[in-house]
PDB file of N, CA and C in Angstrom:
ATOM      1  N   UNK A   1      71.523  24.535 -27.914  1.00  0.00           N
ATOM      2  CA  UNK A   1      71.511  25.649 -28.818  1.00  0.00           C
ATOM      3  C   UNK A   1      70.307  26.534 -28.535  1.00  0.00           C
ATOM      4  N   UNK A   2      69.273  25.849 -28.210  1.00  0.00           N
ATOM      5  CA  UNK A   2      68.080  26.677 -27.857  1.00  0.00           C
ATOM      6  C   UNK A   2      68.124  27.644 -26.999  1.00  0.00           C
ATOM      7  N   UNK A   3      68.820  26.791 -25.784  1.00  0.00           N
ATOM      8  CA  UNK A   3      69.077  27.611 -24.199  1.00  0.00           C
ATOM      9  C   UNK A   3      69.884  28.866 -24.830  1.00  0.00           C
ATOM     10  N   UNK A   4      71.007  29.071 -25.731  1.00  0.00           N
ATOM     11  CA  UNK A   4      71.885  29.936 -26.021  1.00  0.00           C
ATOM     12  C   UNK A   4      71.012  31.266 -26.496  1.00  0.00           C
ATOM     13  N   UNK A   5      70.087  30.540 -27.576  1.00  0.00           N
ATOM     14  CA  UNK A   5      69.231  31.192 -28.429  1.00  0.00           C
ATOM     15  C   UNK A   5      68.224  31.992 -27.451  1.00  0.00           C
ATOM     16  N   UNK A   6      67.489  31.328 -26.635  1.00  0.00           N
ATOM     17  CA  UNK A   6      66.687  32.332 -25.802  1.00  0.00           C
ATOM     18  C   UNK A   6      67.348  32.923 -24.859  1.00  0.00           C
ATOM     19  N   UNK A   7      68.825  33.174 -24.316  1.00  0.00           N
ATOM     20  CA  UNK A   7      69.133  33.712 -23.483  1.00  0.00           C
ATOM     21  C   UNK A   7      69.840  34.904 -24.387  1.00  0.00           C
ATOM     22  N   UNK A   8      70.011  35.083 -25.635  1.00  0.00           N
ATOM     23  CA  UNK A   8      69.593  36.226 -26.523  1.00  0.00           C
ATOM     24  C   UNK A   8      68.981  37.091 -26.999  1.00  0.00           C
ATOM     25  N   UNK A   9      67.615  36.403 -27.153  1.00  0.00           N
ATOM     26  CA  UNK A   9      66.578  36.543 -27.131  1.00  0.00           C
ATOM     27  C   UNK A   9      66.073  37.469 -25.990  1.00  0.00           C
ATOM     28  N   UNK A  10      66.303  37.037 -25.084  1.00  0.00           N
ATOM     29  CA  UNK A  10      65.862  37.312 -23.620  1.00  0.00           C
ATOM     30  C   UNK A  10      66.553  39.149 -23.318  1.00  0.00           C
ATOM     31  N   UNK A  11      68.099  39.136 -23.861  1.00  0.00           N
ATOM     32  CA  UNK A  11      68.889  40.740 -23.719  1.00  0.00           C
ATOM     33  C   UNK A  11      67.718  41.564 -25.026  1.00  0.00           C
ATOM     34  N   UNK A  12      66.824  41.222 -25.889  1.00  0.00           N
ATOM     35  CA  UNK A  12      66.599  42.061 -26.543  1.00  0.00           C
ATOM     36  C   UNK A  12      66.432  41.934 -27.542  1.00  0.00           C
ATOM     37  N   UNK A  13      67.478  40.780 -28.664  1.00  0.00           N
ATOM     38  CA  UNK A  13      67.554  40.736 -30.142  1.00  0.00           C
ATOM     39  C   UNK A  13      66.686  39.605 -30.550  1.00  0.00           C
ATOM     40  N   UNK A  14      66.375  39.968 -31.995  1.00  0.00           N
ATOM     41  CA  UNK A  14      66.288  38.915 -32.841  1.00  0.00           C
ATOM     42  C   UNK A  14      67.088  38.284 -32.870  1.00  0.00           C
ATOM     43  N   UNK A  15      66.747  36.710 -32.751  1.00  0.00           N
ATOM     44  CA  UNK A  15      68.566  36.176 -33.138  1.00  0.00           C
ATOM     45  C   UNK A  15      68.133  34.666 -33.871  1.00  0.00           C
ATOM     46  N   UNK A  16      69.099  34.546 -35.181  1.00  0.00           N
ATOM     47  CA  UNK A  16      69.176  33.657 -35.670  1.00  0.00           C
ATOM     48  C   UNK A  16      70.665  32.326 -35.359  1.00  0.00           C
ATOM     49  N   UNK A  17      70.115  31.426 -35.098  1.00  0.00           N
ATOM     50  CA  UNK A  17      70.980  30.037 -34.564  1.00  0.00           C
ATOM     51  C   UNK A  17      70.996  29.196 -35.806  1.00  0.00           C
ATOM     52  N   UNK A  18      72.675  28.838 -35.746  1.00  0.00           N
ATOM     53  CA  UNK A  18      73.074  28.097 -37.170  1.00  0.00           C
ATOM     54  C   UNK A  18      73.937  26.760 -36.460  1.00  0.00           C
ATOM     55  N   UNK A  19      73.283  25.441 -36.577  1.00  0.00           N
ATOM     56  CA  UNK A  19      73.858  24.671 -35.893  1.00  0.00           C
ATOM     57  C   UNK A  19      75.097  24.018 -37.354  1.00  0.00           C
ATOM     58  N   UNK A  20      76.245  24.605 -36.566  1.00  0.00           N
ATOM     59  CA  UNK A  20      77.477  24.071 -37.375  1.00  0.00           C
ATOM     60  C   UNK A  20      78.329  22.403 -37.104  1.00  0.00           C
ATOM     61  N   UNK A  21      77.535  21.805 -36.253  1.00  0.00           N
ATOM     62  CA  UNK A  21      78.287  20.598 -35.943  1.00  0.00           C
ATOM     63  C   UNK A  21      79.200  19.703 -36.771  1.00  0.00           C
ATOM     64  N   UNK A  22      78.002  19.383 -37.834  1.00  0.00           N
ATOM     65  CA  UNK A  22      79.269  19.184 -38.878  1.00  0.00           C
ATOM     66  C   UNK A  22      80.202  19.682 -39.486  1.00  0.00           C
ATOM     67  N   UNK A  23      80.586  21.011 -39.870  1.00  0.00           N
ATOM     68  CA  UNK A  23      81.244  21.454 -40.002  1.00  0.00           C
ATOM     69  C   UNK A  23      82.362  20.732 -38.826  1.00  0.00           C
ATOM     70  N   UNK A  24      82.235  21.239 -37.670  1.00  0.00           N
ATOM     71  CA  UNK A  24      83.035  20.626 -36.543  1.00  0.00           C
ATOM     72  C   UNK A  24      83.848  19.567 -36.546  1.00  0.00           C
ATOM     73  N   UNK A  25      82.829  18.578 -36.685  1.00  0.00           N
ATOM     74  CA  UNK A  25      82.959  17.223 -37.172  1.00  0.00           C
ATOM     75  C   UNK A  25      84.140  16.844 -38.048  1.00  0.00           C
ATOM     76  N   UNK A  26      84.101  17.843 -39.104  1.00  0.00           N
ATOM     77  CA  UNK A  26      84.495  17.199 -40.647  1.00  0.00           C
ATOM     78  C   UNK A  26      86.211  18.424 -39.955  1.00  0.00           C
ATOM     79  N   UNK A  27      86.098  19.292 -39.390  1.00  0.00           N
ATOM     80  CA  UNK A  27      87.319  19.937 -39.143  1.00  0.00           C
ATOM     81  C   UNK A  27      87.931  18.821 -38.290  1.00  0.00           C
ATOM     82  N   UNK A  28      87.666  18.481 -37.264  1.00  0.00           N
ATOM     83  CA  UNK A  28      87.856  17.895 -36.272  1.00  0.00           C
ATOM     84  C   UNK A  28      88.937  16.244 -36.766  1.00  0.00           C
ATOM     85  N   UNK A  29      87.829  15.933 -37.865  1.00  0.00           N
ATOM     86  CA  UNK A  29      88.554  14.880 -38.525  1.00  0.00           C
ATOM     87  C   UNK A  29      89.397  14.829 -39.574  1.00  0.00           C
ATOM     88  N   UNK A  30      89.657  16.228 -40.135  1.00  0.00           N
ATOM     89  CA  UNK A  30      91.231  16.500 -40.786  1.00  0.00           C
ATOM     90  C   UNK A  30      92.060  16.368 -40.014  1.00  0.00           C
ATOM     91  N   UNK A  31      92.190  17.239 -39.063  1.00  0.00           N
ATOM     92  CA  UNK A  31      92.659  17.722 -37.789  1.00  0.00           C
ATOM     93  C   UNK A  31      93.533  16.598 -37.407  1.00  0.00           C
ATOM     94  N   UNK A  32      93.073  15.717 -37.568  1.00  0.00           N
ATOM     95  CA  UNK A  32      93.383  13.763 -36.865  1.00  0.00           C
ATOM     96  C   UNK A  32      94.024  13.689 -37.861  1.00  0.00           C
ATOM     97  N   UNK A  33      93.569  13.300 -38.679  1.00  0.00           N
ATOM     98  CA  UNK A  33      94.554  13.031 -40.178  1.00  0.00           C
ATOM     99  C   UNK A  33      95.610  13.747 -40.328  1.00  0.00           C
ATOM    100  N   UNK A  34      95.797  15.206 -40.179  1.00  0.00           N
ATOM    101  CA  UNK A  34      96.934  15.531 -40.535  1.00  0.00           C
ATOM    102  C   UNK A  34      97.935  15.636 -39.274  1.00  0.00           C
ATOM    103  N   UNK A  35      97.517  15.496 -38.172  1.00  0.00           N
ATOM    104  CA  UNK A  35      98.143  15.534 -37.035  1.00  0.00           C
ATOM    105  C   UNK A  35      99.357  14.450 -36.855  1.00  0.00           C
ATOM    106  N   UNK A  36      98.065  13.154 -37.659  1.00  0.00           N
ATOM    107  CA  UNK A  36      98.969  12.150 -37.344  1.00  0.00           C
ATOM    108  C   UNK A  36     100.211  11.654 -38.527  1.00  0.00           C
ATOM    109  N   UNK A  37      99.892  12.600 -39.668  1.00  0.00           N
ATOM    110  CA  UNK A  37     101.014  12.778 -40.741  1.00  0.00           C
ATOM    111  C   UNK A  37     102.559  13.521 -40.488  1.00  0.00           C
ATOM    112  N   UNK A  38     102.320  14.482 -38.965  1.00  0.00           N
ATOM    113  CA  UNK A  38     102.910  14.844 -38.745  1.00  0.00           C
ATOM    114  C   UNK A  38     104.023  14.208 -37.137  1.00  0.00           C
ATOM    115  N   UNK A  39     102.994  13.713 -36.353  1.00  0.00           N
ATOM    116  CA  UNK A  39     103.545  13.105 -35.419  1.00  0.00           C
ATOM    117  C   UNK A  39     104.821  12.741 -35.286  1.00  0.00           C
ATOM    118  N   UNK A  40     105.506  12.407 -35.874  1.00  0.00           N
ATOM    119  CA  UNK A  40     106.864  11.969 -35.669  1.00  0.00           C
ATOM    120  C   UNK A  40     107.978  13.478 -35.862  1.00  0.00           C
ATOM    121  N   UNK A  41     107.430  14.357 -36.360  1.00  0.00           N
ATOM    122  CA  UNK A  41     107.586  15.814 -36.295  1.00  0.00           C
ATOM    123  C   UNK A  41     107.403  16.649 -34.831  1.00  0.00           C
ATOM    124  N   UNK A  42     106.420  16.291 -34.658  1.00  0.00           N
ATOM    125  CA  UNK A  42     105.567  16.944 -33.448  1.00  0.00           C
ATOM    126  C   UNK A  42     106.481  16.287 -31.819  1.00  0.00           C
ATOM    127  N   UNK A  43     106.703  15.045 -32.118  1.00  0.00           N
ATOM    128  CA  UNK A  43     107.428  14.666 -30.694  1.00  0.00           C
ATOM    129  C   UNK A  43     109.016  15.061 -30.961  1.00  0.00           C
ATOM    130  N   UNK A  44     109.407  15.610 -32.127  1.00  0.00           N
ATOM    131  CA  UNK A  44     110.979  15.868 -32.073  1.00  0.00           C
ATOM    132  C   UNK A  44     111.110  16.942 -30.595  1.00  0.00           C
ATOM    133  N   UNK A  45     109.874  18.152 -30.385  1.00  0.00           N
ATOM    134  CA  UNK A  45     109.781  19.046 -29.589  1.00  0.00           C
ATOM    135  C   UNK A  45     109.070  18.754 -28.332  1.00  0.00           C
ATOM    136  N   UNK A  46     108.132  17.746 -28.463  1.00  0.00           N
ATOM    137  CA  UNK A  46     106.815  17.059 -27.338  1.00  0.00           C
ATOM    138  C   UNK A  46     107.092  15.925 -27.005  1.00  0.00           C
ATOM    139  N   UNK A  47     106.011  15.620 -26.093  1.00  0.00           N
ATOM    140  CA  UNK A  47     106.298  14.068 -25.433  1.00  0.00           C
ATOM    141  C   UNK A  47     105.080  13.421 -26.132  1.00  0.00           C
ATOM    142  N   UNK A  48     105.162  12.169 -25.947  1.00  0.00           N
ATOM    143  CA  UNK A  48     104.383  11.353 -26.477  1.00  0.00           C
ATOM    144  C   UNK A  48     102.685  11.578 -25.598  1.00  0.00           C
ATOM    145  N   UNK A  49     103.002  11.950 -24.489  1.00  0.00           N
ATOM    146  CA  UNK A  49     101.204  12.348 -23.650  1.00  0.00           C
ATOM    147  C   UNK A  49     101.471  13.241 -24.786  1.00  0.00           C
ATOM    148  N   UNK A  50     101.950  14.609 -24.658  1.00  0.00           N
ATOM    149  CA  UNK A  50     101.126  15.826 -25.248  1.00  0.00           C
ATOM    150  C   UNK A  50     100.458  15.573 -26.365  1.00  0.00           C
ATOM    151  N   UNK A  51     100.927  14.496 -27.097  1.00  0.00           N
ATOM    152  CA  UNK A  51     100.320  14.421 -28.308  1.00  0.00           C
ATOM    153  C   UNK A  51      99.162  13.356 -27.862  1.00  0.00           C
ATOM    154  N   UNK A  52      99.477  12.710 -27.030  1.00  0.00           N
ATOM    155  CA  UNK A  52      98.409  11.502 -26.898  1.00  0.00           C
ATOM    156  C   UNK A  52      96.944  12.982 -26.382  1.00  0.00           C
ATOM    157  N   UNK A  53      97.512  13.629 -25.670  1.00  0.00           N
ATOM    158  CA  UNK A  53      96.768  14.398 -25.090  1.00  0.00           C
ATOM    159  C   UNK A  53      95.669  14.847 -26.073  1.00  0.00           C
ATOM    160  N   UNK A  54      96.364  15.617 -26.936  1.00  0.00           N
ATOM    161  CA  UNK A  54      95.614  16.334 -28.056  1.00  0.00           C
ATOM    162  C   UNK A  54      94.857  15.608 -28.541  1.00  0.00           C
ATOM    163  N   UNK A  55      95.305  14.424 -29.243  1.00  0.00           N
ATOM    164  CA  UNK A  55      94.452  13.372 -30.068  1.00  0.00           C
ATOM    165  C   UNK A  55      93.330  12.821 -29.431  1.00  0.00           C
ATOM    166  N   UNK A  56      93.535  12.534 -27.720  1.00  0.00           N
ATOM    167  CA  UNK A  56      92.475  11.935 -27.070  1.00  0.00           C
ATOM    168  C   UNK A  56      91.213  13.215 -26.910  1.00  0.00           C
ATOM    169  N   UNK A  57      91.510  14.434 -26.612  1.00  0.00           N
ATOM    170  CA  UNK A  57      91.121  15.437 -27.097  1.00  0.00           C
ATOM    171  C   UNK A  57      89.641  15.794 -27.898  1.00  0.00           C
ATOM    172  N   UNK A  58      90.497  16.155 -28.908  1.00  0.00           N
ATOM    173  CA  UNK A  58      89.664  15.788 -30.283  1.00  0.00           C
ATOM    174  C   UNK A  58      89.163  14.583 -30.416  1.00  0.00           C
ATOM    175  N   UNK A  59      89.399  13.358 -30.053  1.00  0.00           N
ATOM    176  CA  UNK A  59      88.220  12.426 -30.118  1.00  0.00           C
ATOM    177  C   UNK A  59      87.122  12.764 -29.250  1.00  0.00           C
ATOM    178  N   UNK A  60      86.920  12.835 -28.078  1.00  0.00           N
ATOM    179  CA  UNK A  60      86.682  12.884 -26.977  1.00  0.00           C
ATOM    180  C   UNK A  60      85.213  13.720 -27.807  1.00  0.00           C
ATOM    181  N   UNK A  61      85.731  14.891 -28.437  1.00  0.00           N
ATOM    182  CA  UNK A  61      85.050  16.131 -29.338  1.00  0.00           C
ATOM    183  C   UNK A  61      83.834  15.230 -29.781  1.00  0.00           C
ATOM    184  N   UNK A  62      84.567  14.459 -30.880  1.00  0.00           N
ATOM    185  CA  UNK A  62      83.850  13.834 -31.613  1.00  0.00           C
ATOM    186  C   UNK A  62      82.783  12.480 -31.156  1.00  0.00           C
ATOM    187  N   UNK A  63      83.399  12.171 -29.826  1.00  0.00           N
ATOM    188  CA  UNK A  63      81.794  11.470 -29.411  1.00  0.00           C
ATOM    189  C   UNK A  63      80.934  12.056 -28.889  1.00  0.00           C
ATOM    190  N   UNK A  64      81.151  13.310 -28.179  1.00  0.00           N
ATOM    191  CA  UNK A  64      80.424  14.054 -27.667  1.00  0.00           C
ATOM    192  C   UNK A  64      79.154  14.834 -28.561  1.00  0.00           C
ATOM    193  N   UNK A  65      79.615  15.039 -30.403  1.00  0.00           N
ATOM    194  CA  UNK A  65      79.289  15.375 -31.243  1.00  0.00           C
ATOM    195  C   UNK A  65      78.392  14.532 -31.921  1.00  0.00           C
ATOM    196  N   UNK A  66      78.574  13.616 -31.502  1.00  0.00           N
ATOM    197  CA  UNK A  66      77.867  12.164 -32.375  1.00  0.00           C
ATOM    198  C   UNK A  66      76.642  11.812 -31.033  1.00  0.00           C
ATOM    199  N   UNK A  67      76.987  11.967 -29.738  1.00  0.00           N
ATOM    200  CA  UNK A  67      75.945  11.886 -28.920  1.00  0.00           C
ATOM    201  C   UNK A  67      75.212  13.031 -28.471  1.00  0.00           C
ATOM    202  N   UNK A  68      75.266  14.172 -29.365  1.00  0.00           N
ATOM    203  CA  UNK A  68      74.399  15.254 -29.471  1.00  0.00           C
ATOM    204  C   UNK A  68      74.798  16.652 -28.216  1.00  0.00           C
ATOM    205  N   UNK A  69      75.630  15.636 -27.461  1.00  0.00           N
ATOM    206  CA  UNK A  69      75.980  16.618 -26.104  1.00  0.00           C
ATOM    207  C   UNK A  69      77.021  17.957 -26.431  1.00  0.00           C
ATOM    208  N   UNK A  70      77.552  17.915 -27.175  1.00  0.00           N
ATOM    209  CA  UNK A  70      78.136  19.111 -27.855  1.00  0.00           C
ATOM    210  C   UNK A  70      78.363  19.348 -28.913  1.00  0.00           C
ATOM    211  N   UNK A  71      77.515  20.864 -29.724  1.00  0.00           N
ATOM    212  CA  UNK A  71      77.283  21.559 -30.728  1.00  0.00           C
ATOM    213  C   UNK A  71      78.432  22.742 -31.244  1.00  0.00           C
ATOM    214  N   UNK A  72      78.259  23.376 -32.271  1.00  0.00           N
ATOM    215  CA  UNK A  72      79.288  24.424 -32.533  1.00  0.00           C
ATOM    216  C   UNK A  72      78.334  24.937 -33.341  1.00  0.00           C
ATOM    217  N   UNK A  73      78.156  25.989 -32.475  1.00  0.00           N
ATOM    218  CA  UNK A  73      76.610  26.741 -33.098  1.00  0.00           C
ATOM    219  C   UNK A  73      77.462  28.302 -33.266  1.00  0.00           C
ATOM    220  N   UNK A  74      76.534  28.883 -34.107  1.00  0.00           N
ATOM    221  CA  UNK A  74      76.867  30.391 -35.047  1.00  0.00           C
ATOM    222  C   UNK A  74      75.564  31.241 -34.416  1.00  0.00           C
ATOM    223  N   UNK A  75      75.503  32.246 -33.677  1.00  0.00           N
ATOM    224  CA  UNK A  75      74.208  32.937 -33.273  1.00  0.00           C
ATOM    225  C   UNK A  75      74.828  34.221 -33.844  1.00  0.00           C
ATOM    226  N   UNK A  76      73.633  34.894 -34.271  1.00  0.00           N
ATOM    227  CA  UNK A  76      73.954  36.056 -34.670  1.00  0.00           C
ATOM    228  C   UNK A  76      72.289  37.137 -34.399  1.00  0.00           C
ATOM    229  N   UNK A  77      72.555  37.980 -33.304  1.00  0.00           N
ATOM    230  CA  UNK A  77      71.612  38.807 -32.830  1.00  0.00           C
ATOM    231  C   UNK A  77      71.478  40.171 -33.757  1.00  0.00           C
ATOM    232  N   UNK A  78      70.404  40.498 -33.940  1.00  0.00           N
ATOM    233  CA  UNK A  78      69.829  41.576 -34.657  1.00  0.00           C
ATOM    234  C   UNK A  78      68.511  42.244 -33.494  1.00  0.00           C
ATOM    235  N   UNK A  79      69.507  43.401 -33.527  1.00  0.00           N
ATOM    236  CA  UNK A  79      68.583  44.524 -33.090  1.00  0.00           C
ATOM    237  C   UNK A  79      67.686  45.510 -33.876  1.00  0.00           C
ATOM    238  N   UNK A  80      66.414  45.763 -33.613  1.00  0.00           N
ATOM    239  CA  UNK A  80      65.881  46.478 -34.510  1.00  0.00           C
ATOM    240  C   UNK A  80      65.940  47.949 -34.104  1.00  0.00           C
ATOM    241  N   UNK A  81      66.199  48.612 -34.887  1.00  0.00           N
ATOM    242  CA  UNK A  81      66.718  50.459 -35.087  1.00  0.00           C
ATOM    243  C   UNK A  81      65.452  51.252 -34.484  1.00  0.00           C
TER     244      UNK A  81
END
């Protein structure tokens, strides 16, 4: 998030960094839940990978999230007039 933040920084702006991970997190893990409420829906049209696909997916998200290696950050640059 930092690297993002100073390479903002760097074009010019003020910029404020909002680390949203959890947010992520907590989407990420509805996401699962309702996916899998639907599954037997979802393969009437798909195969059983595509869905395995997705689900492995979004986990995949979520360890990556838990071992710090990927964020879902909000930057928002301000230029001064």
């Amino acid at each position: 998030m930092a690297e993002y933040a100073n390479f903002i920084k760097g074009a010019g702006f003020a910029v404020k960094a909002t680390d949203n991970t959890q947010w992520f997190i907590d989407i990420l893990t509805m996401e699962l839940e309702n996916f899998d409420k639907i599954k037997s829906e979802f393969l009437k049209s798909h195969s059983e990978k595509d869905y395995n696909d997705i689900v492995d997916g979004w986990k995949i998200k979520l360890v990556r999230c838990a071992e710090g290696t990927q964020k879902w950050s909000l930057f928002e640059g301000f230029k001064s007039k």
